[in-house]
PDB file of N, CA and C in Angstrom:
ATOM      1  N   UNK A   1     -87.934 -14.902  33.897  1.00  0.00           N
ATOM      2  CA  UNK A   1     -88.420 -15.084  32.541  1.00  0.00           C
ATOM      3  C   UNK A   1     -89.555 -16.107  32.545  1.00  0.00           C
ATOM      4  N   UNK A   2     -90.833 -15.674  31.914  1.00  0.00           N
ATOM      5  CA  UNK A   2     -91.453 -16.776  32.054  1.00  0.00           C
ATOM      6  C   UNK A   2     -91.422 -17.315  30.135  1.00  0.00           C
ATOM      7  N   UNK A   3     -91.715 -18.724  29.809  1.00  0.00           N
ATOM      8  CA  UNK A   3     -91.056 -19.275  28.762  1.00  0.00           C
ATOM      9  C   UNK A   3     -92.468 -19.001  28.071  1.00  0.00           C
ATOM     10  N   UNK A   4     -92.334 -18.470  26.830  1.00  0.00           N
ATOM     11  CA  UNK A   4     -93.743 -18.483  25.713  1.00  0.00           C
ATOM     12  C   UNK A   4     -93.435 -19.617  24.400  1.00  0.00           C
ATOM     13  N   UNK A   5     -94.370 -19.663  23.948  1.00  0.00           N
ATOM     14  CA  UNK A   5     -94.601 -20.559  22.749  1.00  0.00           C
ATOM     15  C   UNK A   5     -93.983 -19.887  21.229  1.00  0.00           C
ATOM     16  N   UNK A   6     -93.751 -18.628  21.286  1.00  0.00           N
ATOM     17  CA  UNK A   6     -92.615 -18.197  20.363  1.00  0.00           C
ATOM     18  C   UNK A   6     -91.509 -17.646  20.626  1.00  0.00           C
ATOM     19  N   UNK A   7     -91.027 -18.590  21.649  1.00  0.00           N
ATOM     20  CA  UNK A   7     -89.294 -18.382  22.148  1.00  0.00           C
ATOM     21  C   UNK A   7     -88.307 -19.692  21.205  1.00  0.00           C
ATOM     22  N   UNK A   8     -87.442 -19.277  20.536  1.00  0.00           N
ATOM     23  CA  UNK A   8     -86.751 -20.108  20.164  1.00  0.00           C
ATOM     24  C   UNK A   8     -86.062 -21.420  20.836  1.00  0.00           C
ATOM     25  N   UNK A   9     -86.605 -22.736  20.744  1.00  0.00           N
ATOM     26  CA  UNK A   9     -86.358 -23.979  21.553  1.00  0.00           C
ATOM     27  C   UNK A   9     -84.642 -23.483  22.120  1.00  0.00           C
ATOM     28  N   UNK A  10     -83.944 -23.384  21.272  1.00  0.00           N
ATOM     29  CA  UNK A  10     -82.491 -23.296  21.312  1.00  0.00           C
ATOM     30  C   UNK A  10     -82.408 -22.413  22.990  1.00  0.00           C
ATOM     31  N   UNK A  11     -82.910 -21.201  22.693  1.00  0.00           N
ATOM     32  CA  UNK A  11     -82.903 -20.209  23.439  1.00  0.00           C
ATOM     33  C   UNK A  11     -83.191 -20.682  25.303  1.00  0.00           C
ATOM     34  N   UNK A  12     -84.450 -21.406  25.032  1.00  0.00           N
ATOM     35  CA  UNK A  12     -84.751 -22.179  26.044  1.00  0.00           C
ATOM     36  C   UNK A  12     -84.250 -23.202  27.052  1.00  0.00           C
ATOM     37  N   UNK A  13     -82.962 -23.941  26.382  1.00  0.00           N
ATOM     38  CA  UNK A  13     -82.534 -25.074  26.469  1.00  0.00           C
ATOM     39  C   UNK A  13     -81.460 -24.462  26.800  1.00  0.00           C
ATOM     40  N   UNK A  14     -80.953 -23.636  26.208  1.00  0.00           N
ATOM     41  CA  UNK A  14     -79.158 -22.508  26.878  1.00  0.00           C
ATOM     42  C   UNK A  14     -79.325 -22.383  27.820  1.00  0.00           C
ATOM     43  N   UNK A  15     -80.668 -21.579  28.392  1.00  0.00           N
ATOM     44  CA  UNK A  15     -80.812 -20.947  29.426  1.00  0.00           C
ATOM     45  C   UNK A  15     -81.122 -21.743  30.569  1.00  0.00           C
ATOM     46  N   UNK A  16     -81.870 -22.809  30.734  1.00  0.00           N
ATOM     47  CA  UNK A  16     -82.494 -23.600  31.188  1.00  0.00           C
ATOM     48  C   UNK A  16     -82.171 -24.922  30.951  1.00  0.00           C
ATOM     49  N   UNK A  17     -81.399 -25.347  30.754  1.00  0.00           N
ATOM     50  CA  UNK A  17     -80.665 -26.785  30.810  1.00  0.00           C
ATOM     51  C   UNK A  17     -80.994 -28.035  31.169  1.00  0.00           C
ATOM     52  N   UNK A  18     -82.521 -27.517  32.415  1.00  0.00           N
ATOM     53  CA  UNK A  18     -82.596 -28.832  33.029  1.00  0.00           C
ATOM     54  C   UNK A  18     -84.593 -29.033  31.912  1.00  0.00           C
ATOM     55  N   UNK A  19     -85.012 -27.595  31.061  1.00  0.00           N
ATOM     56  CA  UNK A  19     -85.693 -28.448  30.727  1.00  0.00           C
ATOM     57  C   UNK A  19     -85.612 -29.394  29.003  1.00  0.00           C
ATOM     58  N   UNK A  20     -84.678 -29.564  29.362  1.00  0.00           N
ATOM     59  CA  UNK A  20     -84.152 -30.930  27.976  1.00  0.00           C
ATOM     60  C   UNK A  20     -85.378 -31.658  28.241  1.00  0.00           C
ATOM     61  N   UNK A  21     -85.295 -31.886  29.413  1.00  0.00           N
ATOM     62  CA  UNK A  21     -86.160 -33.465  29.660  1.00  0.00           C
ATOM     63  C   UNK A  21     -87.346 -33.431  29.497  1.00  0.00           C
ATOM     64  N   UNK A  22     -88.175 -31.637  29.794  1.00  0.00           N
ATOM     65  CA  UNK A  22     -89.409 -31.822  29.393  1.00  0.00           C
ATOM     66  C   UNK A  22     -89.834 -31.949  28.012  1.00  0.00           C
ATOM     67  N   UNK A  23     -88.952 -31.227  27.059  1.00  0.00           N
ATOM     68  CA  UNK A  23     -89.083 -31.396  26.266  1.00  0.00           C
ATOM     69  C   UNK A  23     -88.873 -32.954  24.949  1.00  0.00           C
ATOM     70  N   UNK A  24     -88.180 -33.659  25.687  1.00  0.00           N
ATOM     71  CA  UNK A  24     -88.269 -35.176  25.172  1.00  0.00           C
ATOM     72  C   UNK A  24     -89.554 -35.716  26.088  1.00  0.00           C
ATOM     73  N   UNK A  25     -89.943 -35.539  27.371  1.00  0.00           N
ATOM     74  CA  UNK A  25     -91.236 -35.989  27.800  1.00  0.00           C
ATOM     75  C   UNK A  25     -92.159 -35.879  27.067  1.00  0.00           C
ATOM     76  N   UNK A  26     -92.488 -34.685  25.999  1.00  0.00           N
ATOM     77  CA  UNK A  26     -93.487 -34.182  25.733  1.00  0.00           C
ATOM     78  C   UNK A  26     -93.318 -34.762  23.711  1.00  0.00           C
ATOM     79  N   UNK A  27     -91.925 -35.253  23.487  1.00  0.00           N
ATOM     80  CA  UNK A  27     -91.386 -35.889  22.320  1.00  0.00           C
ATOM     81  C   UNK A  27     -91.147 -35.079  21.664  1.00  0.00           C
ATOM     82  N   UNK A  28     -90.414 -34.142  22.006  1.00  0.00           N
ATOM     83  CA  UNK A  28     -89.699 -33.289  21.256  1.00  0.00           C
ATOM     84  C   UNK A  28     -88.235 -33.310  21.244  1.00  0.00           C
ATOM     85  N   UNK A  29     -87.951 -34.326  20.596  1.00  0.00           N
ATOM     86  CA  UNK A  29     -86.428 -34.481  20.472  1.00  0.00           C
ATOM     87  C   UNK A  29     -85.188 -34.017  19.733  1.00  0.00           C
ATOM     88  N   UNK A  30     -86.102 -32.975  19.203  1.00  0.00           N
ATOM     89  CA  UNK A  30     -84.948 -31.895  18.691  1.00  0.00           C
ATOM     90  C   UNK A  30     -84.200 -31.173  18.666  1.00  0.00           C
ATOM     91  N   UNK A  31     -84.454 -31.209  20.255  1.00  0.00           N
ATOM     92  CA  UNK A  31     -83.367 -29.974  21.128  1.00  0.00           C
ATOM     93  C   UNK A  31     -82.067 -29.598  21.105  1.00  0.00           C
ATOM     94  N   UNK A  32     -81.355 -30.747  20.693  1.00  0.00           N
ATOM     95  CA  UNK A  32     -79.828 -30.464  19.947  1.00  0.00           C
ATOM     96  C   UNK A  32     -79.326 -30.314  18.848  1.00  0.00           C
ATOM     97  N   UNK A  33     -80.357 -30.124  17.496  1.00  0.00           N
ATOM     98  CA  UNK A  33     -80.512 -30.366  16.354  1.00  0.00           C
ATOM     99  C   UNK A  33     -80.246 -28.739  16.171  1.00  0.00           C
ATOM    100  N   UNK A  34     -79.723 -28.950  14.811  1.00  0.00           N
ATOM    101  CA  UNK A  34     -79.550 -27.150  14.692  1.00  0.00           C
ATOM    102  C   UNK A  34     -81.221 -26.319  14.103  1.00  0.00           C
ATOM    103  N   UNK A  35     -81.903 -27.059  13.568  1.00  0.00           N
ATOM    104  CA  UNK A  35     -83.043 -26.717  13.820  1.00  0.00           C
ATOM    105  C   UNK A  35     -83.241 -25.904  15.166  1.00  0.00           C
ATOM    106  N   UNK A  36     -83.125 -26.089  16.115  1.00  0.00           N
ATOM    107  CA  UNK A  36     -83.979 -25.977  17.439  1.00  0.00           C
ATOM    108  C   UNK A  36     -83.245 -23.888  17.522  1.00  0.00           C
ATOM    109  N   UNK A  37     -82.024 -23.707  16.560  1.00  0.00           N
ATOM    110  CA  UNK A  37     -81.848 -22.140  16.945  1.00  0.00           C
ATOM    111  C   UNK A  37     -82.837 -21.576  15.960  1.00  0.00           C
ATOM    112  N   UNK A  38     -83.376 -22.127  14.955  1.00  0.00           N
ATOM    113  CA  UNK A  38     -84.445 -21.227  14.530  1.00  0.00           C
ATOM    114  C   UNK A  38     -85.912 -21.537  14.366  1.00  0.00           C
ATOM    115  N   UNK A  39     -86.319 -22.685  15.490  1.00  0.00           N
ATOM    116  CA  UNK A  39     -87.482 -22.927  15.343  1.00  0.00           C
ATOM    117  C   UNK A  39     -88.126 -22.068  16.760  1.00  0.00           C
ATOM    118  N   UNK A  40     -89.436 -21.907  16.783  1.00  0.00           N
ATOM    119  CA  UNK A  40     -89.705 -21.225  17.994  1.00  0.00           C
ATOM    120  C   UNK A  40     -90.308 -22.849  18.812  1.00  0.00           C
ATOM    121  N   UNK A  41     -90.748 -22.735  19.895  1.00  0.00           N
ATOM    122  CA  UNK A  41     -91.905 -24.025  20.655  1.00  0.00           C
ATOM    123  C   UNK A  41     -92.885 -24.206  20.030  1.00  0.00           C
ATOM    124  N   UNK A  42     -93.397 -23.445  19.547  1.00  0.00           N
ATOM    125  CA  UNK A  42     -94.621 -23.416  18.672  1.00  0.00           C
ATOM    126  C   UNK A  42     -94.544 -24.286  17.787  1.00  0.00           C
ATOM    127  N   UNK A  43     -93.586 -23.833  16.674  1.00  0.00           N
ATOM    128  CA  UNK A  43     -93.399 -24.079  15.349  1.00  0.00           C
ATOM    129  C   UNK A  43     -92.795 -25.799  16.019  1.00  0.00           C
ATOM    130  N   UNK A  44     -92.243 -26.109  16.347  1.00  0.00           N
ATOM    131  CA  UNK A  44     -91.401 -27.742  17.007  1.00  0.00           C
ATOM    132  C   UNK A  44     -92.699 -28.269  17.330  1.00  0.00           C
ATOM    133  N   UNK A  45     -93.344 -27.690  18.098  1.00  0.00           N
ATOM    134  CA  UNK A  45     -94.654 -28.760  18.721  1.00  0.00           C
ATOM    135  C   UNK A  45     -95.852 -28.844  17.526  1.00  0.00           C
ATOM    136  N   UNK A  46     -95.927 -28.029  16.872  1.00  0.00           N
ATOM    137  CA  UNK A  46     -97.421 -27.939  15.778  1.00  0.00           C
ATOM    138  C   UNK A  46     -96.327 -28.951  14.618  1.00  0.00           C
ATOM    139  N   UNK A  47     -95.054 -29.457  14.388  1.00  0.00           N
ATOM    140  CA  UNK A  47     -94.149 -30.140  13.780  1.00  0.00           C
ATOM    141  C   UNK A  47     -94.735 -31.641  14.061  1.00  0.00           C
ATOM    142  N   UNK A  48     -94.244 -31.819  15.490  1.00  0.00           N
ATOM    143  CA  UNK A  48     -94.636 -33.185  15.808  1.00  0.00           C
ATOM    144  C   UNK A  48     -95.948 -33.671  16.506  1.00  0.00           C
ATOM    145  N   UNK A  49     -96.927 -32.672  16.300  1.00  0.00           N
ATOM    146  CA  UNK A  49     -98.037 -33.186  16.959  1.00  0.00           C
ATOM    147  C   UNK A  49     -98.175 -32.991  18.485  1.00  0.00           C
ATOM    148  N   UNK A  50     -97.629 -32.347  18.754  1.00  0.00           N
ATOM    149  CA  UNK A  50     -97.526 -31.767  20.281  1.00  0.00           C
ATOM    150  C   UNK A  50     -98.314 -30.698  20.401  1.00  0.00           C
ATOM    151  N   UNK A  51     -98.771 -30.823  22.123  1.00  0.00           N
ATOM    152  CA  UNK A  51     -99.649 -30.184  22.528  1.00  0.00           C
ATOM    153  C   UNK A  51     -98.641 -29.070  22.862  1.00  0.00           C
ATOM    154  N   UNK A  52     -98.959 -27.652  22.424  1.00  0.00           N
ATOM    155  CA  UNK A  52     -97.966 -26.871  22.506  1.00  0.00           C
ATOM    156  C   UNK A  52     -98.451 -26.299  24.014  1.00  0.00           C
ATOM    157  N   UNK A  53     -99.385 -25.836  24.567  1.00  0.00           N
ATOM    158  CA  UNK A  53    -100.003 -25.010  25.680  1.00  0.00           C
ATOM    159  C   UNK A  53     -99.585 -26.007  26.827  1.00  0.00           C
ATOM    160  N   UNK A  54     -99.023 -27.445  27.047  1.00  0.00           N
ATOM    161  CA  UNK A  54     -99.211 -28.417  27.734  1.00  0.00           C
ATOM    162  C   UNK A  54     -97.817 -28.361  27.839  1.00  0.00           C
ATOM    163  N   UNK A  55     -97.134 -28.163  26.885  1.00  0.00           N
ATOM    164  CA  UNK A  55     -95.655 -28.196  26.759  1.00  0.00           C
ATOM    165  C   UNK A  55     -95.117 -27.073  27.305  1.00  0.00           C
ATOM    166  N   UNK A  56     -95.818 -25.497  27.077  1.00  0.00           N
ATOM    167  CA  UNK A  56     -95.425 -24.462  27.767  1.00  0.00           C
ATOM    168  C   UNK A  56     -95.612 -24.726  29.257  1.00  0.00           C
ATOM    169  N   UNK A  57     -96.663 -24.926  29.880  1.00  0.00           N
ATOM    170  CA  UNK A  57     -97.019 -25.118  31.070  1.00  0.00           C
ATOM    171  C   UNK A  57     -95.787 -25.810  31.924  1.00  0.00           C
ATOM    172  N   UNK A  58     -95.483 -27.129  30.955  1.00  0.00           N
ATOM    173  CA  UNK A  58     -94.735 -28.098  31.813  1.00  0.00           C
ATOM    174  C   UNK A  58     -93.003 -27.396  32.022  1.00  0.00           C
ATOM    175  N   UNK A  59     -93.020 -26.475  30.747  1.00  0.00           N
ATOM    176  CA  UNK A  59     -91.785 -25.828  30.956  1.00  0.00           C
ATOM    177  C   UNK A  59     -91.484 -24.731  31.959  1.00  0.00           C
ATOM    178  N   UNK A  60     -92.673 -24.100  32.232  1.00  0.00           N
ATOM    179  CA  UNK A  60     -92.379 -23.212  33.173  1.00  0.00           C
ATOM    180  C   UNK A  60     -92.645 -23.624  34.422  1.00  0.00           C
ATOM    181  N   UNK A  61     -93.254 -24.510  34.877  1.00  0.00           N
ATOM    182  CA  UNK A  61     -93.136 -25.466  35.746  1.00  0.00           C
ATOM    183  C   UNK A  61     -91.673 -25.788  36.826  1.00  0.00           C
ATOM    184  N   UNK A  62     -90.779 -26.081  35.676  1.00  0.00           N
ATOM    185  CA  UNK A  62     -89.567 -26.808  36.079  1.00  0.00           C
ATOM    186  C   UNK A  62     -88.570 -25.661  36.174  1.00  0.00           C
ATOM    187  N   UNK A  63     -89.022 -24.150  35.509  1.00  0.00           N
ATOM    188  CA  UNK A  63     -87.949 -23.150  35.658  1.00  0.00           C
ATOM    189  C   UNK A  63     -88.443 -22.991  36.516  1.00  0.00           C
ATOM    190  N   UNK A  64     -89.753 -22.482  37.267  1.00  0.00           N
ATOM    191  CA  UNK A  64     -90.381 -21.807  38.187  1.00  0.00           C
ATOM    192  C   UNK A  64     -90.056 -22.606  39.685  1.00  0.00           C
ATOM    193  N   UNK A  65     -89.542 -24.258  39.288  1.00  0.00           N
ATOM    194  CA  UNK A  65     -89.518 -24.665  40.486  1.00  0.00           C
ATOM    195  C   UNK A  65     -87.809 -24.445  40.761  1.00  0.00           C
ATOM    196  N   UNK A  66     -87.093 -23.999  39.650  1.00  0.00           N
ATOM    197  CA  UNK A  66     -85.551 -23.782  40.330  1.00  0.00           C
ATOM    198  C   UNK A  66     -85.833 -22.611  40.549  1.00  0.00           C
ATOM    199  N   UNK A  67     -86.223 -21.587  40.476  1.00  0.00           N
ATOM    200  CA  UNK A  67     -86.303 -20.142  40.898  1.00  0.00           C
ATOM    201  C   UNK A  67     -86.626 -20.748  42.534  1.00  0.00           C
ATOM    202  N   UNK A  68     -87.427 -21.380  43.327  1.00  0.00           N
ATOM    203  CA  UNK A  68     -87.236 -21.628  44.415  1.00  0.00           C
ATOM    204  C   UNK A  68     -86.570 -22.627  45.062  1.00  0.00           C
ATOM    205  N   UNK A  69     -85.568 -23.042  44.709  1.00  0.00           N
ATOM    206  CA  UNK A  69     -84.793 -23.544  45.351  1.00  0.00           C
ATOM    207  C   UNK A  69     -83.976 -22.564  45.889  1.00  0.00           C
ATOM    208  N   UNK A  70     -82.895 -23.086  47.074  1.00  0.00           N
ATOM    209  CA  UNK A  70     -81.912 -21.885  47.682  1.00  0.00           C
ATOM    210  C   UNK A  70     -80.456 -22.100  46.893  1.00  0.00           C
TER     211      UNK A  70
END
């Protein structure tokens, strides 16, 4: 899966667990908030002033680097 900017945060964070952290890196601390099942990345980052394209990047980043691990 690669992660887009209108995937629901919630959705992201189920699946992918470890990127919580990018997403508070990037100050998006809403990730446990019930907000986060119906907001998309988009809609959360254009919220708080976040660079949304910077935030996608960094997220697929950190899935892309557990896809290679063994």
């Amino acid at each position: 899966m690669t992660i887009t900017k209108d995937i629901k945060i919630e959705e992201v964070v189920s699946q992918y667990p470890e990127t919580m952290m990018v997403f508070m890196k990037h100050g998006l601390h809403c990730v446990g908030c019930h907000v986060s099942a119906f907001e998309s990345i988009e809609d959360g980052a254009m919220a708080h002033g976040i660079n949304v394209d910077a935030l996608v990047d960094d997220l697929n980043k950190v899935i892309s680097s557990r896809k290679t691990k063994p």
